[in-house]
N, C-alpha and C. Protein backbone atom coordinates (compact mmCIF):
# COMPACT_ATOMS: atom_id res chain seq x y z
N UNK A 1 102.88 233.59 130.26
CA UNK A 1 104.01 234.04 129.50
C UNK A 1 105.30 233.38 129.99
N UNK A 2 105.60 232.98 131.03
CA UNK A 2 106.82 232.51 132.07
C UNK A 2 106.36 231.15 131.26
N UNK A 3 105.52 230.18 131.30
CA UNK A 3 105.53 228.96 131.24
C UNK A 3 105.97 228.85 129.62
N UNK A 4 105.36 230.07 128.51
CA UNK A 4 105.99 229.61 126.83
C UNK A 4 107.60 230.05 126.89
N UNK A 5 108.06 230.93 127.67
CA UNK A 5 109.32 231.48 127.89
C UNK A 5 110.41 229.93 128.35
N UNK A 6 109.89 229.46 129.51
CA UNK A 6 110.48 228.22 129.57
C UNK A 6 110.53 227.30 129.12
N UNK A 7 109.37 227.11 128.46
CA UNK A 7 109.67 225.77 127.47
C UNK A 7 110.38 226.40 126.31
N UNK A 8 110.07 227.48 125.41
CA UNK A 8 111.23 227.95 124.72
C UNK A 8 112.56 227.34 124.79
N UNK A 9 112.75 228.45 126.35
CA UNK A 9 114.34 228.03 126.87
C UNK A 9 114.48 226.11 126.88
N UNK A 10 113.87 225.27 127.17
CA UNK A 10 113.88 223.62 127.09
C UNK A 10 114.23 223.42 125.68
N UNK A 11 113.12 223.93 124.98
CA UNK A 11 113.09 223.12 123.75
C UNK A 11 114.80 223.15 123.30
N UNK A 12 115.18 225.22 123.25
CA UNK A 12 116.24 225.78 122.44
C UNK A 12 117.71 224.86 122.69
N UNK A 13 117.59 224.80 124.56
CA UNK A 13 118.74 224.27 124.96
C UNK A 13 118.62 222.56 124.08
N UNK A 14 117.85 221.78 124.46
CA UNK A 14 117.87 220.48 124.07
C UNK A 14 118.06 220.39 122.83
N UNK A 15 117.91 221.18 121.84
CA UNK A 15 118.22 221.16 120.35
C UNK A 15 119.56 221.13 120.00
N UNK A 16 119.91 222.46 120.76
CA UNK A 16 121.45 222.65 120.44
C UNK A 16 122.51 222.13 120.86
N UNK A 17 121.84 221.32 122.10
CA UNK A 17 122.69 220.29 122.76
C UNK A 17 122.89 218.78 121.54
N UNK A 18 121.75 218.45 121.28
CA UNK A 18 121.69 217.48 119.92
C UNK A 18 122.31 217.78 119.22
N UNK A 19 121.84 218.41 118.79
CA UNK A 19 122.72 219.34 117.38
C UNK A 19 124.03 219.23 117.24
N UNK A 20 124.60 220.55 117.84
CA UNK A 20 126.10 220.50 118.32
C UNK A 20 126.96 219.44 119.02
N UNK A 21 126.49 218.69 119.79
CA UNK A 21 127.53 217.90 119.89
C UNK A 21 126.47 216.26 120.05
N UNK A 22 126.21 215.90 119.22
CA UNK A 22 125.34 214.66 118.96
C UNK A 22 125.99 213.70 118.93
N UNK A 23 127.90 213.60 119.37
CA UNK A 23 128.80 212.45 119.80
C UNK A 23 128.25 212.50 121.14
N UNK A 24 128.29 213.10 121.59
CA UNK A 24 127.91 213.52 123.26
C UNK A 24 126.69 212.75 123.68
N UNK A 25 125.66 212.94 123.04
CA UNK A 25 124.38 212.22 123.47
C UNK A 25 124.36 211.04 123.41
N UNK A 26 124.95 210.67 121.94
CA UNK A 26 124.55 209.48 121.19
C UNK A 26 125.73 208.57 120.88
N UNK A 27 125.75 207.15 120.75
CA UNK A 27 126.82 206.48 120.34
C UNK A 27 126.59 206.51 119.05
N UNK A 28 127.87 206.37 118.26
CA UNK A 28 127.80 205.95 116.96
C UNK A 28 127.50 204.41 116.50
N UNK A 29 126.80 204.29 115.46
CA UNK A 29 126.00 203.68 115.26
C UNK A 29 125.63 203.48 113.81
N UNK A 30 126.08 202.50 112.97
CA UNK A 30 125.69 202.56 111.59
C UNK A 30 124.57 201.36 111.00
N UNK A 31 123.99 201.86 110.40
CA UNK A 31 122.80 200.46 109.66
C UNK A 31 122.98 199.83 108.77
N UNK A 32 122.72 198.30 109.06
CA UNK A 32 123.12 197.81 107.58
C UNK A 32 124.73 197.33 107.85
N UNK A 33 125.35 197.65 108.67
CA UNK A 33 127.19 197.50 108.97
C UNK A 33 127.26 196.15 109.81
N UNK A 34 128.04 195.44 109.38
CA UNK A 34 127.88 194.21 110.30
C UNK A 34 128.83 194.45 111.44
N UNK A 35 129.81 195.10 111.16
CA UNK A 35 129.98 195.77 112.59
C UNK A 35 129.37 196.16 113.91
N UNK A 36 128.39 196.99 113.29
CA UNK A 36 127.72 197.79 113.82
C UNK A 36 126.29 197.04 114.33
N UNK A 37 126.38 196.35 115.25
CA UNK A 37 124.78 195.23 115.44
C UNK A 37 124.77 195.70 116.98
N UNK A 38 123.26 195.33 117.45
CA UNK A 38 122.97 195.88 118.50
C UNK A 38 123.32 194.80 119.64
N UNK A 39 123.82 194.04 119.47
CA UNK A 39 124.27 193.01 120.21
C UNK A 39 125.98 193.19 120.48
N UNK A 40 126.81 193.44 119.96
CA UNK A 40 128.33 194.09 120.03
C UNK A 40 128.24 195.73 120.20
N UNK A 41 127.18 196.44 119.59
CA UNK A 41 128.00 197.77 120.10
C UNK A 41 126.97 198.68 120.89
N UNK A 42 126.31 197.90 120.85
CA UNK A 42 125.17 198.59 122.08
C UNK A 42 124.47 197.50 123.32
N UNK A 43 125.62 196.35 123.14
CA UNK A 43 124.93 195.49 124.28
C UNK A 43 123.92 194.70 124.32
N UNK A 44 122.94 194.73 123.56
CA UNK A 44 121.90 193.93 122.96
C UNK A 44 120.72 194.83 123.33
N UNK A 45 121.11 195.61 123.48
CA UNK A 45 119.82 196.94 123.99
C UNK A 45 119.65 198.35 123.40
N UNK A 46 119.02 198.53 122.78
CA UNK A 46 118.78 199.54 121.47
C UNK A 46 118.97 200.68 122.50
N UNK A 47 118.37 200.73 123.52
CA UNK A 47 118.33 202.41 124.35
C UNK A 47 119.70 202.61 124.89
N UNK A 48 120.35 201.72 124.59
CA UNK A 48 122.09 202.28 125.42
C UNK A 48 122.81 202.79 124.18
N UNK A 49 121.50 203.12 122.88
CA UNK A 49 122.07 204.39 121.61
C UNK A 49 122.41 205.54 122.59
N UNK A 50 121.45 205.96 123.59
CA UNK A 50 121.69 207.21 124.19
C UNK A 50 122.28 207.49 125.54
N UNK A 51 123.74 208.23 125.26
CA UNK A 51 124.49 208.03 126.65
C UNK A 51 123.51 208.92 127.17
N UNK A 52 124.38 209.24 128.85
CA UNK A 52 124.00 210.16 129.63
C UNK A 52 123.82 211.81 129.06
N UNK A 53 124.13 211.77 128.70
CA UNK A 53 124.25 213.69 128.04
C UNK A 53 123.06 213.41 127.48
N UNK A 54 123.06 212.37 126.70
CA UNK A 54 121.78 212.28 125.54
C UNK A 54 120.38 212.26 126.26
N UNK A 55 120.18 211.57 127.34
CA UNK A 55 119.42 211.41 128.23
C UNK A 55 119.08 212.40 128.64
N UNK A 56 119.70 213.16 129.21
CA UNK A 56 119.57 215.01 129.99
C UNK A 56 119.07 215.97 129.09
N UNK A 57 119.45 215.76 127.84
CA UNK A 57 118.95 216.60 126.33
C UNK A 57 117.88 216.15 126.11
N UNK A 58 117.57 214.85 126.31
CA UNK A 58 115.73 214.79 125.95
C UNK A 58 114.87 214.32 126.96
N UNK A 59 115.64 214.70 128.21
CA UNK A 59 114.69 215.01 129.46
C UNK A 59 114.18 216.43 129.42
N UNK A 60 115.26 217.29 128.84
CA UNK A 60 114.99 218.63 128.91
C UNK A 60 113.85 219.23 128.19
N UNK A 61 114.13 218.08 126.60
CA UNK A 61 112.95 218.62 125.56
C UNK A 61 111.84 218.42 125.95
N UNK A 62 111.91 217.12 126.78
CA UNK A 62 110.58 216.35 127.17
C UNK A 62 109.85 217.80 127.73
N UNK A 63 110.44 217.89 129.19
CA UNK A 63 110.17 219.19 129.78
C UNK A 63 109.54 220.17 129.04
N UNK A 64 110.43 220.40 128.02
CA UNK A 64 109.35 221.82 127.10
C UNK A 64 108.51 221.65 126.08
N UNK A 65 108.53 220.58 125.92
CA UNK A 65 107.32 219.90 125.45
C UNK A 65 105.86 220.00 126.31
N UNK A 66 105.90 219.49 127.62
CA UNK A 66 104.59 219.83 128.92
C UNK A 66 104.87 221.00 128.93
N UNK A 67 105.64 221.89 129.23
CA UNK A 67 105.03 223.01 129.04
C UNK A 67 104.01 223.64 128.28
N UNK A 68 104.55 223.45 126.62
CA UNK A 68 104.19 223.82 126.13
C UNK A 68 102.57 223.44 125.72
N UNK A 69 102.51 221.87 126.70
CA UNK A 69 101.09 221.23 126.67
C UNK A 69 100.19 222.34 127.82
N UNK A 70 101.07 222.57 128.86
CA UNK A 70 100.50 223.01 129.52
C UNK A 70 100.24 224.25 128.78
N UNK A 71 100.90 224.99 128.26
CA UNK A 71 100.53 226.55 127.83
C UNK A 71 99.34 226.60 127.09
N UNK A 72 99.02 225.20 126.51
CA UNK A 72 98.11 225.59 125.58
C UNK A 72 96.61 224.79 126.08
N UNK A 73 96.96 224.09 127.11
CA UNK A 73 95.69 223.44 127.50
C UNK A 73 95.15 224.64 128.91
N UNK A 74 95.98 225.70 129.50
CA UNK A 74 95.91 226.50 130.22
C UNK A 74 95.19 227.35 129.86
N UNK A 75 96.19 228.41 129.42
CA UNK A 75 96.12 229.77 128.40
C UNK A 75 95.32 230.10 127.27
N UNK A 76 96.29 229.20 126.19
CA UNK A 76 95.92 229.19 124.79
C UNK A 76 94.51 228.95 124.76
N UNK A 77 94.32 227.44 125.08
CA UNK A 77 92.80 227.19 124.49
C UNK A 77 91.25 227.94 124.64
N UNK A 78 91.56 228.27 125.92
CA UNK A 78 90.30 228.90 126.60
C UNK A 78 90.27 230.71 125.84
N UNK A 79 91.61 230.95 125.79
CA UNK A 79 91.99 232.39 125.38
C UNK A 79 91.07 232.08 123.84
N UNK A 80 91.65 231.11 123.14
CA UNK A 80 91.10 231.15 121.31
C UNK A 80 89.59 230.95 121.35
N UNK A 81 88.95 230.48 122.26
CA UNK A 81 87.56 229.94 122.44
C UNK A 81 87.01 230.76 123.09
N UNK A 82 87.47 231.89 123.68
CA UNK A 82 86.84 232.63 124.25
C UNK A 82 87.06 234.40 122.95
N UNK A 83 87.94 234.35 122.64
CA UNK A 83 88.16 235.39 121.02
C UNK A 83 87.23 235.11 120.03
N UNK A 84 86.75 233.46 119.75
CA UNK A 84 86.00 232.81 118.65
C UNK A 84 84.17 233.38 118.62
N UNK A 85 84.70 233.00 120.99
CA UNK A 85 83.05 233.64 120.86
C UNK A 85 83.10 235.05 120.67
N UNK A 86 83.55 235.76 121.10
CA UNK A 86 83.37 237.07 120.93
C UNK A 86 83.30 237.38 119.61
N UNK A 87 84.02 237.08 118.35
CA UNK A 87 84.11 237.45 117.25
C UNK A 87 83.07 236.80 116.79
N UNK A 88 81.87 235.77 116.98
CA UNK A 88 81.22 235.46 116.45
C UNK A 88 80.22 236.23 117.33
N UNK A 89 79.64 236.62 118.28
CA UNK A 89 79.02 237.64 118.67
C UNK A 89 79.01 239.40 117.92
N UNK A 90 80.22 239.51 117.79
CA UNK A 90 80.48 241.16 117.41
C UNK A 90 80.16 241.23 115.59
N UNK A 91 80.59 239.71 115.08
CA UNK A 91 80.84 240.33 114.06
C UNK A 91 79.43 239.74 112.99
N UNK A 92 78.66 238.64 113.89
CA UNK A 92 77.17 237.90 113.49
C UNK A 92 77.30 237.29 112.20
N UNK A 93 78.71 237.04 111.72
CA UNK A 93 78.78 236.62 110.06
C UNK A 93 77.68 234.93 109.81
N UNK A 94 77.17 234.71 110.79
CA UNK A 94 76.30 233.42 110.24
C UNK A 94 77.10 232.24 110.02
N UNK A 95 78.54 232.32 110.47
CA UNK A 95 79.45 230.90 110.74
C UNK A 95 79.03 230.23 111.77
N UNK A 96 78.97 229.17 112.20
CA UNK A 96 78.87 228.67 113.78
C UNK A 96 80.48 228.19 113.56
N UNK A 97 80.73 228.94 114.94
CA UNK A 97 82.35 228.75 115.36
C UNK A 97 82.51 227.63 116.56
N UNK A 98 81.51 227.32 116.99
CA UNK A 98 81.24 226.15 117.66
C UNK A 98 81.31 224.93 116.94
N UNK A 99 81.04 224.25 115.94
CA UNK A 99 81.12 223.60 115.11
C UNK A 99 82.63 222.75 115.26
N UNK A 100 83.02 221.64 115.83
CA UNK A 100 84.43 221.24 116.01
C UNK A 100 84.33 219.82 115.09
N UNK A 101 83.66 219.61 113.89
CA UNK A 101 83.69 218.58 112.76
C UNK A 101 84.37 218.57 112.17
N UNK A 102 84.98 220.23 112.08
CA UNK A 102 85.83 220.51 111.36
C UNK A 102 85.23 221.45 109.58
N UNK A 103 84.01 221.00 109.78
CA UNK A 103 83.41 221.56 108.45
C UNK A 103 82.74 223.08 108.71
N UNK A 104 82.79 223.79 108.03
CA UNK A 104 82.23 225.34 108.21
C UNK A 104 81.00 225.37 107.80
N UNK A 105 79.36 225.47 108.44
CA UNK A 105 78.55 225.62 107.90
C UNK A 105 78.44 227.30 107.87
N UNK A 106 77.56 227.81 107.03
CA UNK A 106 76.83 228.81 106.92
C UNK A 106 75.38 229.18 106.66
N UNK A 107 74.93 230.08 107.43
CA UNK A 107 73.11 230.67 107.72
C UNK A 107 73.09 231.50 106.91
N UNK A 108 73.97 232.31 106.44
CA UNK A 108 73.86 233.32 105.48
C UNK A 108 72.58 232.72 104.35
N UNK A 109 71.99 233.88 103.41
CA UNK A 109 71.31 233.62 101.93
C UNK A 109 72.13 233.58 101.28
N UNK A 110 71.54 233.05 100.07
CA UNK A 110 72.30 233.03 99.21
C UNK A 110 72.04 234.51 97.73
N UNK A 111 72.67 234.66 97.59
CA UNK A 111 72.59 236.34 96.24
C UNK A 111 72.08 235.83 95.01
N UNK A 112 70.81 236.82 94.77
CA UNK A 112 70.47 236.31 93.37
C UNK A 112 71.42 236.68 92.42
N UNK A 113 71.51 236.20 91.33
CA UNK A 113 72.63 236.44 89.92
C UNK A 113 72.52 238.40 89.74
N UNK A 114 70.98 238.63 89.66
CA UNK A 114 70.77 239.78 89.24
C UNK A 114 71.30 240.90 90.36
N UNK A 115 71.03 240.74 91.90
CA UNK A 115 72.20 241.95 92.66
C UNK A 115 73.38 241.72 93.14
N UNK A 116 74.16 240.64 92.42
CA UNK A 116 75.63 240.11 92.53
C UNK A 116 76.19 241.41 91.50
N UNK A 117 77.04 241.86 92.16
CA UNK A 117 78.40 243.27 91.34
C UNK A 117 79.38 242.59 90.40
């Protein structure tokens, strides 16, 4: 719970840091402007688009991003795969929930026309 709580807090801060003040991160920068070429206003180097602020804002996201890898390669996954088996134990519907093809088979019969409601 601490580890989705913090990346939360990563993601929220790094957004609103973008967001709100996106002079701050980023130089201005137009396409298509002959002004505007990466050789005069960024030095001849596309990554000096992002000052320092900008840098710290998507170090941060980065950050809650692994978290959030971590939360789910931790927690999450084993938690849903371990619910899948159980519900396919308790509830015997004839799905295999094991199946990761992506396609749903079924064991079930099939209903004759005549005791279909």
């Amino acid at each position: 719970r601490v580890v989705l709580v913090l990346a939360l807090m990563c993601l929220s801060l790094a957004t609103y840091a973008i967001a709100y003040d996106a002079g701050a991160c980023f130089k201005d920068f137009v396409l298509g402007d002959p002004k505007h070429t990466v050789e005069l206003r960024l030095d001849g180097n596309v990554v000096n688009i992002v000052k320092p602020t900008g840098q710290l804002a998507l170090s941060i996201f980065a950050a809650g991003m692994l978290l959030l890898l971590l939360f789910k390669k931790l927690y999450a996954g084993p938690a849903v795969r371990a619910y899948l088996s159980r519900l396919d134990e308790h509830v015997g519907s004839g799905i295999d929930m094991s199946d990761t093809s992506g396609s749903i088979t079924s064991t079930s019969t099939s209903v004759d026309d005549d005791t279909a409601l």
